[in-house]
C-alpha atoms as a PDB file:
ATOM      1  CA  UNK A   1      88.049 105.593  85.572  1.00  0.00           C
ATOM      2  CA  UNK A   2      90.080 107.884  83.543  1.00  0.00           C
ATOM      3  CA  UNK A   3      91.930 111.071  84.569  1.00  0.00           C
ATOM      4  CA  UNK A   4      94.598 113.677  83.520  1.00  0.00           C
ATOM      5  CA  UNK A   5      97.496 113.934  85.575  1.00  0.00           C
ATOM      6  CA  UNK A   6     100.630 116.498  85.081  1.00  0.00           C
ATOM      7  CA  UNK A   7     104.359 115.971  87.279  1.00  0.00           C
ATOM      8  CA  UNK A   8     102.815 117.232  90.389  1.00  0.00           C
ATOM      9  CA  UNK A   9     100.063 115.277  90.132  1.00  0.00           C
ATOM     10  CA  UNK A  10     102.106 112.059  89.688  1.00  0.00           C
ATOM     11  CA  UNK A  11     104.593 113.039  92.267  1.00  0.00           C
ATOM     12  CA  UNK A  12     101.575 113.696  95.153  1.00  0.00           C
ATOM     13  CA  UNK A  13     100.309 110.395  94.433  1.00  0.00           C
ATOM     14  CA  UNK A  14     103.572 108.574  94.436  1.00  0.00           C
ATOM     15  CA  UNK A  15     104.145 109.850  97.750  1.00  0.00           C
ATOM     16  CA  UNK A  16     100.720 110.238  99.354  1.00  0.00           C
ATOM     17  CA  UNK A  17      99.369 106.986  98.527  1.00  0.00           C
ATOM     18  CA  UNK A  18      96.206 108.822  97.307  1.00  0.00           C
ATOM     19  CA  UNK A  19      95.493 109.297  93.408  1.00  0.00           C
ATOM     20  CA  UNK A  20      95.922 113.009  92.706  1.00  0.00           C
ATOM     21  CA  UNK A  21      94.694 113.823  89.326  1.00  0.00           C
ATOM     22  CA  UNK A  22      94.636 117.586  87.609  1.00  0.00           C
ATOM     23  CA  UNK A  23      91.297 119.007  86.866  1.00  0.00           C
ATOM     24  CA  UNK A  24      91.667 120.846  83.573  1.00  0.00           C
ATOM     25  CA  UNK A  25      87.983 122.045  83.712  1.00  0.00           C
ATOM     26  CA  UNK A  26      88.311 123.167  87.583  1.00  0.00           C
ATOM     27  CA  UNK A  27      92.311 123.640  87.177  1.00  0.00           C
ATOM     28  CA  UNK A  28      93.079 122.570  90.205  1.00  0.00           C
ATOM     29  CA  UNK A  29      94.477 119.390  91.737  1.00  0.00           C
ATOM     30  CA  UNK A  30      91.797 117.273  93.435  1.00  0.00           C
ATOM     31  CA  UNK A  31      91.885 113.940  95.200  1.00  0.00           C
ATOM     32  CA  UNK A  32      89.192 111.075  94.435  1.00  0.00           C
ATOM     33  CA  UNK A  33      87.080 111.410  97.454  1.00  0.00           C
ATOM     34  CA  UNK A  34      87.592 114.547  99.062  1.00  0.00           C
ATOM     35  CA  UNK A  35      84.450 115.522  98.353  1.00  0.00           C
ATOM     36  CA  UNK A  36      82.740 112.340  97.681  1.00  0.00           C
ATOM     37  CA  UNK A  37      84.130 109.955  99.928  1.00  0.00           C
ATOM     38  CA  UNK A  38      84.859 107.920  97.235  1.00  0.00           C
ATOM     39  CA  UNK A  39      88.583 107.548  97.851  1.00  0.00           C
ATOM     40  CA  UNK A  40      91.025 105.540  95.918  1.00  0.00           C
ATOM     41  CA  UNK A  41      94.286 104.089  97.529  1.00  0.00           C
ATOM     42  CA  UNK A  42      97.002 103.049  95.353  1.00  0.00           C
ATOM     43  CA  UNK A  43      98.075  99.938  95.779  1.00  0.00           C
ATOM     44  CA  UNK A  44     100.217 100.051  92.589  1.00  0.00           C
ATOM     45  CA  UNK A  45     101.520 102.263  89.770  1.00  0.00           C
ATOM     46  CA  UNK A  46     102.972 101.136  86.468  1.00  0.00           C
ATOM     47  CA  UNK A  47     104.184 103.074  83.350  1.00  0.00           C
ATOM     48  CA  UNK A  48     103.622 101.721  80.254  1.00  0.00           C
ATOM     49  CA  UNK A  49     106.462 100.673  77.731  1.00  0.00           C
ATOM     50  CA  UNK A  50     106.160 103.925  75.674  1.00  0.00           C
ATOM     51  CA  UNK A  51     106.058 106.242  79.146  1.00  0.00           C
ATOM     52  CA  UNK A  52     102.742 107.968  78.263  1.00  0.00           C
ATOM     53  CA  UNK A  53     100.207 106.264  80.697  1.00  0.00           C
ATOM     54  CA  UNK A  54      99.913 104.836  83.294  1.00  0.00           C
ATOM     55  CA  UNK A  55      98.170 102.243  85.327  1.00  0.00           C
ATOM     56  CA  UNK A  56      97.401 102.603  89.132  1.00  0.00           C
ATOM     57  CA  UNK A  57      95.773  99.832  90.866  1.00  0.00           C
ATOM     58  CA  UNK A  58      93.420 101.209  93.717  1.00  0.00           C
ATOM     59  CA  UNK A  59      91.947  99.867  97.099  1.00  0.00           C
ATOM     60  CA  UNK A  60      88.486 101.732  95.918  1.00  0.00           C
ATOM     61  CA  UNK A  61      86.261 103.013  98.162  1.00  0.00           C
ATOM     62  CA  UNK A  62      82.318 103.505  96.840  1.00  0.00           C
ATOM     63  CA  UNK A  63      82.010 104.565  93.405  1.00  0.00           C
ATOM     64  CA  UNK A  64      84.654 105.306  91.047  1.00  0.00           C
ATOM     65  CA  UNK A  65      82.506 107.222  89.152  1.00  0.00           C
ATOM     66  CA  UNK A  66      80.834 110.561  89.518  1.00  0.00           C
ATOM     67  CA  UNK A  67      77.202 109.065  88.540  1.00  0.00           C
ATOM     68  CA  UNK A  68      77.244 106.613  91.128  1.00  0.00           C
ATOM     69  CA  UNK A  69      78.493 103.796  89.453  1.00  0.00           C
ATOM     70  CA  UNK A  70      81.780 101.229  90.764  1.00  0.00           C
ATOM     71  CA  UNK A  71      82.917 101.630  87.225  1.00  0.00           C
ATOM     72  CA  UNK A  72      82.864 105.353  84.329  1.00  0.00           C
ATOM     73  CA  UNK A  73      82.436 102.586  81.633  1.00  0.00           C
ATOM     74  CA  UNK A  74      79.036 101.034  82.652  1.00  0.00           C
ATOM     75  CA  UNK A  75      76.598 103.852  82.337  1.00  0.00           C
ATOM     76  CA  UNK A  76      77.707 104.918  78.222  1.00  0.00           C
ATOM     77  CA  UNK A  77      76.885 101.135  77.390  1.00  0.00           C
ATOM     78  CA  UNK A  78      78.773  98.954  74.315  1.00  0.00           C
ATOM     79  CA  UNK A  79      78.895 101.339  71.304  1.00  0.00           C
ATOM     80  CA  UNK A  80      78.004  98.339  68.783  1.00  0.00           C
ATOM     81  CA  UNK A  81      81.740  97.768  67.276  1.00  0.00           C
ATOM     82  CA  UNK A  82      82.417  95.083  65.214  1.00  0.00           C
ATOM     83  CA  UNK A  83      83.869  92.294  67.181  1.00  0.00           C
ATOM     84  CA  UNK A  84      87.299  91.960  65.149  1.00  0.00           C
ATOM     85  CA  UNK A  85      88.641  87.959  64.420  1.00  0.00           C
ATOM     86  CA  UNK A  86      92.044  86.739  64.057  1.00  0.00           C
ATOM     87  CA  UNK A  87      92.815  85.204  60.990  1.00  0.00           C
ATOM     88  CA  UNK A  88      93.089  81.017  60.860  1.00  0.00           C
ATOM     89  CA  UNK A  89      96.345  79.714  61.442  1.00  0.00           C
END
């Protein structure tokens, strides 16, 4: 899945060991799971080379995804892009 996090955010799931992400619909802060059950664990977090994104690796519990599904890129199905090929060497 995808989310939007801001400092706190980061910081609370640095130290918590649960991913914190910031709702900007809801604006609040909200935990995967709380609700759902659906809880993700990190098991690691790494920035990327430009420090804009990150990637947290997650001991994931049920769905990731608010329509029921493990992953939020299953249900919108392949959009039909050209499948790009590396010139010959």
């Amino acid at each position: 899945m995808v989310g939007w996090m801001d400092d706190e955010a980061l910081h609370r799931t640095l130290t918590e060991g649960r991913v914190t992400f910031w709702s900007r619909s809801r604006r609040e802060y909200w935990r995967k799971g709380d609700t759902s059950g659906h809880h993700q664990y990190v098991k690691a977090v790494r920035l990327d080379c430009d420090g804009d994104a990150l990637l947290i690796e997650v001991d994931q519990v049920g769905a990731a995804c608010h329509t029921g599904e493990r992953t939020c890129f299953q249900a919108g199905g392949d959009l039909g892009a050209v499948v790009g090929e590396r010139p010959g060497d």
